[in-house]
PDB file of N, CA and C in Angstrom:
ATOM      1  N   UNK A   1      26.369 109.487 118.420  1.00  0.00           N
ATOM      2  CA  UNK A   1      27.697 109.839 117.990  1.00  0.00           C
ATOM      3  C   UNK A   1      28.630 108.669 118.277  1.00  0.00           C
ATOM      4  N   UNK A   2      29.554 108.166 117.140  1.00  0.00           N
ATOM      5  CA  UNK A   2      30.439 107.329 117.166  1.00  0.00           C
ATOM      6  C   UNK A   2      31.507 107.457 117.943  1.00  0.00           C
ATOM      7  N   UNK A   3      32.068 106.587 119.026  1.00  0.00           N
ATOM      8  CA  UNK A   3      33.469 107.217 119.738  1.00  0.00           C
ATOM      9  C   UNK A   3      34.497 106.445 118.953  1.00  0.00           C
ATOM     10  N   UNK A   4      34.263 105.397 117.823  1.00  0.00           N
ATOM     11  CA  UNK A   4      35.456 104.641 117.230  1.00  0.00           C
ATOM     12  C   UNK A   4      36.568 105.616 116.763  1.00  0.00           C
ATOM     13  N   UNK A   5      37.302 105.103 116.668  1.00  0.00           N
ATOM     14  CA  UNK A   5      38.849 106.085 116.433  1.00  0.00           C
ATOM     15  C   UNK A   5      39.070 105.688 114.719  1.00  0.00           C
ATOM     16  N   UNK A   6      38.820 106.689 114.498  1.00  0.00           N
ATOM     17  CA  UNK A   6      38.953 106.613 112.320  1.00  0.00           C
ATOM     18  C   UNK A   6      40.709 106.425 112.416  1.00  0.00           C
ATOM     19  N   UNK A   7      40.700 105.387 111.753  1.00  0.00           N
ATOM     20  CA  UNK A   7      42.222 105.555 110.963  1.00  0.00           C
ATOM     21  C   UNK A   7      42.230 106.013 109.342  1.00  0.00           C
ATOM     22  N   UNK A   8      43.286 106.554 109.256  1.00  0.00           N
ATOM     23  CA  UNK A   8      43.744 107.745 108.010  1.00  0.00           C
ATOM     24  C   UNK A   8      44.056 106.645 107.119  1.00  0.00           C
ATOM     25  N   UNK A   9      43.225 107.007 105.891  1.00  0.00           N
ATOM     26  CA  UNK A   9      43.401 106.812 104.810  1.00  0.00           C
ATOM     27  C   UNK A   9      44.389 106.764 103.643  1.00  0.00           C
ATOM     28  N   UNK A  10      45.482 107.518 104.323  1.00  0.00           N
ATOM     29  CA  UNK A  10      46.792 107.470 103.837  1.00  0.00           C
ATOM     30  C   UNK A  10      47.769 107.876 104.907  1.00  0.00           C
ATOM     31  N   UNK A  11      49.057 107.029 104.692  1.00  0.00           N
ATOM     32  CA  UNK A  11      49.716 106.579 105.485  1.00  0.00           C
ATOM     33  C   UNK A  11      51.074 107.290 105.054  1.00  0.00           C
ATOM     34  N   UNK A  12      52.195 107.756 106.046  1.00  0.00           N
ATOM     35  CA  UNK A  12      53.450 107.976 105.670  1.00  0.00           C
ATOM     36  C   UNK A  12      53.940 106.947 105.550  1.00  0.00           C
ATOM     37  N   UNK A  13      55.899 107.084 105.161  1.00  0.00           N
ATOM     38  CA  UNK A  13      56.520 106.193 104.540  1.00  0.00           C
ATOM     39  C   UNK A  13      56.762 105.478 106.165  1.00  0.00           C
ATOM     40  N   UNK A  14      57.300 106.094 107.157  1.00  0.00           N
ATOM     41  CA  UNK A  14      57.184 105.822 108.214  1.00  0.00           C
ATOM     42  C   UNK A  14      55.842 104.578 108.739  1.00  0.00           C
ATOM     43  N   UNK A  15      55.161 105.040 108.807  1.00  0.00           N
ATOM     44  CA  UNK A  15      54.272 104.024 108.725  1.00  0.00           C
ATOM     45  C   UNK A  15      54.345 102.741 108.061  1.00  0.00           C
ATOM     46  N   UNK A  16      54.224 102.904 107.058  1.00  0.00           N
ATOM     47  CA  UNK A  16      54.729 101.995 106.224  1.00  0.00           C
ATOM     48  C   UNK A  16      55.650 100.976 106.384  1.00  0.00           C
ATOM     49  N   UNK A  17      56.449 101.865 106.753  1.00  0.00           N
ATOM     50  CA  UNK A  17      58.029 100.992 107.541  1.00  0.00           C
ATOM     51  C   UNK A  17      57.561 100.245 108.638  1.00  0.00           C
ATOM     52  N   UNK A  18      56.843 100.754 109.576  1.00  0.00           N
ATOM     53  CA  UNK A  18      56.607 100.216 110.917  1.00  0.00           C
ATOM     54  C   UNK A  18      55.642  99.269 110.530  1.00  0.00           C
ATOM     55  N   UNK A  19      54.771  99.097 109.864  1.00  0.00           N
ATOM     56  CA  UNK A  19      53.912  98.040 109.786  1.00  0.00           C
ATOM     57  C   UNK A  19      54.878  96.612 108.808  1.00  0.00           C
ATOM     58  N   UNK A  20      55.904  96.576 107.973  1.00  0.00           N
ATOM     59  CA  UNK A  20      56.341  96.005 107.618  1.00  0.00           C
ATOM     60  C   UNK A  20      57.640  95.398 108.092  1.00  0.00           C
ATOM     61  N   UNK A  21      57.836  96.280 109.447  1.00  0.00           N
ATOM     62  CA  UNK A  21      59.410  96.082 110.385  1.00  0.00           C
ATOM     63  C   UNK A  21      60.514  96.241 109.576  1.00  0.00           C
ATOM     64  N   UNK A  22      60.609  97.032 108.527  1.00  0.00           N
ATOM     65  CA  UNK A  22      61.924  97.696 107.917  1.00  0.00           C
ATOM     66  C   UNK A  22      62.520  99.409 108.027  1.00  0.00           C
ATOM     67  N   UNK A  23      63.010  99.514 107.923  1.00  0.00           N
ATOM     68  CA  UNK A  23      63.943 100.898 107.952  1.00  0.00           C
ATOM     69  C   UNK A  23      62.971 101.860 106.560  1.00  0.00           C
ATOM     70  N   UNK A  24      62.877 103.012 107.225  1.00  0.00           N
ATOM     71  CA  UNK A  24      62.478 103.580 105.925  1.00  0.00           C
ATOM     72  C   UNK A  24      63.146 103.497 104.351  1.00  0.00           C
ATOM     73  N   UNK A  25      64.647 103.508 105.269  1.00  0.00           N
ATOM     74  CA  UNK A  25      65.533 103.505 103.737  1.00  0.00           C
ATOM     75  C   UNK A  25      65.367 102.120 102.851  1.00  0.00           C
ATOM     76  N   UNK A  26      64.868 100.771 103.807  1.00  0.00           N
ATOM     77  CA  UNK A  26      65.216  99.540 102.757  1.00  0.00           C
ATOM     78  C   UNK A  26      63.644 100.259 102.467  1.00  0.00           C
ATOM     79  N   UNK A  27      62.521 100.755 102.763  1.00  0.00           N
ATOM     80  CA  UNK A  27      61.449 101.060 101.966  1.00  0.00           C
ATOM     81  C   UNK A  27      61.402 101.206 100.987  1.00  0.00           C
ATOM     82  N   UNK A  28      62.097 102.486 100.652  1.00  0.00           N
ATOM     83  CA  UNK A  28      62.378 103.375  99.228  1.00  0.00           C
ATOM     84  C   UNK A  28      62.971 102.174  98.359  1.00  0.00           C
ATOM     85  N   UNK A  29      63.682 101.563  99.253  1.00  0.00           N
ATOM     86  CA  UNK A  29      64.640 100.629  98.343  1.00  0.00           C
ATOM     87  C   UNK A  29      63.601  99.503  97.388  1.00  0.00           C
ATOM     88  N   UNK A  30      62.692  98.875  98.233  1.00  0.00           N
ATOM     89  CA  UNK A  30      61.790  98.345  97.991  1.00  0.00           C
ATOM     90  C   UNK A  30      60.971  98.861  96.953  1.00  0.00           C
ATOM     91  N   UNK A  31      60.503  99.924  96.891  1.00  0.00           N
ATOM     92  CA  UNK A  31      59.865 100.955  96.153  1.00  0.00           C
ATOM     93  C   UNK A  31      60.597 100.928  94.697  1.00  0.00           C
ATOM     94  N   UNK A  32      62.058 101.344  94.502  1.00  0.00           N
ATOM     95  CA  UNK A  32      62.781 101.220  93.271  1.00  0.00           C
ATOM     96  C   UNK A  32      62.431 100.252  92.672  1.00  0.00           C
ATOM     97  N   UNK A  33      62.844  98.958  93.704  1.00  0.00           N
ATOM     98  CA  UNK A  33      62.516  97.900  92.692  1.00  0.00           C
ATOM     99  C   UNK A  33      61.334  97.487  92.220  1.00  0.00           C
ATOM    100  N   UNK A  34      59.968  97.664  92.522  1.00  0.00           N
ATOM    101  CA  UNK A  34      58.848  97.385  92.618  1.00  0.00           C
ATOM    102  C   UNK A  34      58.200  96.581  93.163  1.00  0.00           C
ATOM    103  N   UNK A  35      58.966  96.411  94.313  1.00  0.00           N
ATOM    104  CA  UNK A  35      57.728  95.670  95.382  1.00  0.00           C
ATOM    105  C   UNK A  35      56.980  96.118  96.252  1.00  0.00           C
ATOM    106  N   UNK A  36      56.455  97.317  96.088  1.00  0.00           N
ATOM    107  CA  UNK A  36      55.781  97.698  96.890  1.00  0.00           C
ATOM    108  C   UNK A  36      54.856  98.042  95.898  1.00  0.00           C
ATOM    109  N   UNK A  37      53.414  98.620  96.653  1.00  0.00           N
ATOM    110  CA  UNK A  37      52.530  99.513  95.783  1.00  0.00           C
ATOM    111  C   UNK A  37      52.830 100.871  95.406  1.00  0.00           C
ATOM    112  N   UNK A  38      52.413 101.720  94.875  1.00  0.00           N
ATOM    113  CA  UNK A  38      52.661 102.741  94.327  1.00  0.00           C
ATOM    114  C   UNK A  38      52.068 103.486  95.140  1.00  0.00           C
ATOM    115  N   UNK A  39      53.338 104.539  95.629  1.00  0.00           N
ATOM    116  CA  UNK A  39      52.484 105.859  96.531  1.00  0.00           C
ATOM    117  C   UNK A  39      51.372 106.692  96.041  1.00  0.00           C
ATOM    118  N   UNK A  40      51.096 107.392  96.477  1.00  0.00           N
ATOM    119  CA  UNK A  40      50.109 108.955  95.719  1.00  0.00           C
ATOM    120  C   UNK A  40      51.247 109.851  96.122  1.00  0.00           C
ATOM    121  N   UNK A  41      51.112 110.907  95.097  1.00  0.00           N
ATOM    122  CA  UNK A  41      52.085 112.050  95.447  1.00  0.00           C
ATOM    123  C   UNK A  41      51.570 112.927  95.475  1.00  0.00           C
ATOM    124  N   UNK A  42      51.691 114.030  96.005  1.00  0.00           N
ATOM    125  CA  UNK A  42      50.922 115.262  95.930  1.00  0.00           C
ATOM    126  C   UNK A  42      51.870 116.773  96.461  1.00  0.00           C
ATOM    127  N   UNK A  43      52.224 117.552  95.968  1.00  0.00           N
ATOM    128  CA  UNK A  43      52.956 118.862  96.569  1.00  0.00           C
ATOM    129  C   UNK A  43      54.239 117.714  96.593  1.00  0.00           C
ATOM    130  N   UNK A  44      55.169 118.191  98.078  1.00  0.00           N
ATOM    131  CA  UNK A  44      56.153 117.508  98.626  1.00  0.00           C
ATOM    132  C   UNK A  44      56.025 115.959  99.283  1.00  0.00           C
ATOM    133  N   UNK A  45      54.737 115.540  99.129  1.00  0.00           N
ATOM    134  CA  UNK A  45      54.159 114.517 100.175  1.00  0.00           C
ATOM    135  C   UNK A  45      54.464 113.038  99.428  1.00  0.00           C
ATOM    136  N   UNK A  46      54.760 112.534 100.358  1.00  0.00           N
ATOM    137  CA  UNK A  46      54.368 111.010  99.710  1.00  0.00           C
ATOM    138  C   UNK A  46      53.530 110.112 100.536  1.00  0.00           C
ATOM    139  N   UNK A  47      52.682 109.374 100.455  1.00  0.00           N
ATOM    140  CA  UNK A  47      51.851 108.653 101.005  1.00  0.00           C
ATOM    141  C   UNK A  47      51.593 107.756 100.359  1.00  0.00           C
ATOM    142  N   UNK A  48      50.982 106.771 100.990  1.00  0.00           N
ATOM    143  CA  UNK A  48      50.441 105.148 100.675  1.00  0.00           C
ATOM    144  C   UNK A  48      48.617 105.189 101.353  1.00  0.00           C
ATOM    145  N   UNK A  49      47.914 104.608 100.170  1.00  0.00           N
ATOM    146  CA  UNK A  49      46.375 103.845 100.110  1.00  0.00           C
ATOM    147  C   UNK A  49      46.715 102.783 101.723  1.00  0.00           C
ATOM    148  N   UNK A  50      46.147 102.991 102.649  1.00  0.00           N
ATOM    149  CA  UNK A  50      46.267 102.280 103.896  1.00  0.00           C
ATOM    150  C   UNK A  50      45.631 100.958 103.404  1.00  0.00           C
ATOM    151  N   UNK A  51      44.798 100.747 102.629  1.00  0.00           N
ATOM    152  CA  UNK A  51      43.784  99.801 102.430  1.00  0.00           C
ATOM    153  C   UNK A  51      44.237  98.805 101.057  1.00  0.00           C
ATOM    154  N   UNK A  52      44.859  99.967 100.887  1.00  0.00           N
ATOM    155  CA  UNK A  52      46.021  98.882  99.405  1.00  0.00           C
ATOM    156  C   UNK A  52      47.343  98.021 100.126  1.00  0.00           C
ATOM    157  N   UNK A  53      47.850  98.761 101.022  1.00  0.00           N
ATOM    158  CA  UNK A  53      49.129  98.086 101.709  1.00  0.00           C
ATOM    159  C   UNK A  53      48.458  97.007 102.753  1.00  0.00           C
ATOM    160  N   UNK A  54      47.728  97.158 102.928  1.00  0.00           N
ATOM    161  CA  UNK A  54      46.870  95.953 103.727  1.00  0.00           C
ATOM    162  C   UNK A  54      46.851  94.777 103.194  1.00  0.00           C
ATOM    163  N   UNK A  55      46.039  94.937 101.815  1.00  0.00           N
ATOM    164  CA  UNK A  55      45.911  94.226 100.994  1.00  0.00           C
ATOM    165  C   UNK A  55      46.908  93.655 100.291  1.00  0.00           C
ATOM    166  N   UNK A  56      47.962  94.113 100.327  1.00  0.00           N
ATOM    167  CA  UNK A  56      49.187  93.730  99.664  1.00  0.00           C
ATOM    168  C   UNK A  56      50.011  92.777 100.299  1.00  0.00           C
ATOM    169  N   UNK A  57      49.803  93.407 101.787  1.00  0.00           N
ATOM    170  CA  UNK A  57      50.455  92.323 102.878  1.00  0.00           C
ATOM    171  C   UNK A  57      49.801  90.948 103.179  1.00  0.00           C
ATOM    172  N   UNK A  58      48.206  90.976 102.739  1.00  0.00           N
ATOM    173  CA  UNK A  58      47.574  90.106 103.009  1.00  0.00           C
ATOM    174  C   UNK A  58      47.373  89.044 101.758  1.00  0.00           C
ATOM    175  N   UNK A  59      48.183  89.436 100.352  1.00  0.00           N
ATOM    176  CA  UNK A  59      48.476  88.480  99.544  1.00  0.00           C
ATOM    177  C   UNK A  59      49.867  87.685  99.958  1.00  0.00           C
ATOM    178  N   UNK A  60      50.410  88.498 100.855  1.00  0.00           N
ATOM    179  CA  UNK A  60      52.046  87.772 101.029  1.00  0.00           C
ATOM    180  C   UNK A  60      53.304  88.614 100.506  1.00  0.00           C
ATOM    181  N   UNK A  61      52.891  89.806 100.247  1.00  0.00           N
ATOM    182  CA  UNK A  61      54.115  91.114  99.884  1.00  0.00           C
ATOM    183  C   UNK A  61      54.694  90.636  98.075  1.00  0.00           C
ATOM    184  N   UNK A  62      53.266  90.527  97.543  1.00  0.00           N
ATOM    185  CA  UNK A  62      54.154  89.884  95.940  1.00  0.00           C
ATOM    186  C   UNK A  62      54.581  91.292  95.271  1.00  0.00           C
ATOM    187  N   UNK A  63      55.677  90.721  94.240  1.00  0.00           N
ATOM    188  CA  UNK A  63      56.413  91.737  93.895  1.00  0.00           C
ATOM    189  C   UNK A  63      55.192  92.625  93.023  1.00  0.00           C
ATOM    190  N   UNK A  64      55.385  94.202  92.664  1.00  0.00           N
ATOM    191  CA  UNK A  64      53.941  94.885  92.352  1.00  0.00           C
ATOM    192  C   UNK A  64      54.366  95.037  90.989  1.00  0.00           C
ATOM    193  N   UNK A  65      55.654  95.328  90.369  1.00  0.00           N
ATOM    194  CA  UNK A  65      55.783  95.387  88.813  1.00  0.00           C
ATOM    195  C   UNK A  65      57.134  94.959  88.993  1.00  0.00           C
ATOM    196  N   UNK A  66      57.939  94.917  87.448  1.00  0.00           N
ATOM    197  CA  UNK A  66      59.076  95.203  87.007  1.00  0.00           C
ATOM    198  C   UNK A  66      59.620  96.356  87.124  1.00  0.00           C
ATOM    199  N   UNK A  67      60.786  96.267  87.951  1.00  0.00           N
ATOM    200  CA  UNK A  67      61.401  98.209  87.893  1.00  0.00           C
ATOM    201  C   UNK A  67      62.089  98.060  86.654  1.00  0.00           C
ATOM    202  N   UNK A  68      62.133  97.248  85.413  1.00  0.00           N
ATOM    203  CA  UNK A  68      62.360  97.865  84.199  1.00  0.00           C
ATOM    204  C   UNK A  68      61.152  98.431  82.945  1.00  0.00           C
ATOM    205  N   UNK A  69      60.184  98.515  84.128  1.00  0.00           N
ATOM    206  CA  UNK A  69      58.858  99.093  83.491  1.00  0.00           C
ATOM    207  C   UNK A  69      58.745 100.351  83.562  1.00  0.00           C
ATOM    208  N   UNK A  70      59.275 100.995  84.872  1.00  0.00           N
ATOM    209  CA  UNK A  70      59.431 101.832  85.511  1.00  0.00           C
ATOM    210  C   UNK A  70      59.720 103.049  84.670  1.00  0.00           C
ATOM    211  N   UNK A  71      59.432 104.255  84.205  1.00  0.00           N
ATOM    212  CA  UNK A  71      59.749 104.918  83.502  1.00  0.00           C
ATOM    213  C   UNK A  71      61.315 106.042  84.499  1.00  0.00           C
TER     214      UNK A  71
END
């Protein structure tokens, strides 16, 4: 039996924030414009791919679309 400690596969916005050292609110803000990745949504929830924001940080935080793409 494994004693490693699993980390979650999806992440709050909180999280999110804390791994990037911003305020949740410049998050969202971030989010409008499209520099971030795209959450999953589900019910009331919002969450982030832990393994995508990794990856995102580990290109250098490039912008993810145009927010005039944005529907």
């Amino acid at each position: 039996m494994s004693t490693e400690t699993q980390q979650p596969l999806l992440i709050t916005a909180e999280d999110v924030a804390t791994m990037l050292g911003v305020s949740t609110r410049t998050l969202w803000r971030l989010l409008s414009a499209g520099r971030l990745p795209r959450p999953v949504r589900f019910g009331g929830n919002t969450r982030w791919r832990l393994d995508e924001v990794r990856d995102w940080v580990d290109r250098g935080c490039p912008p993810v679309s145009d927010p005039a793409d944005r529907p």
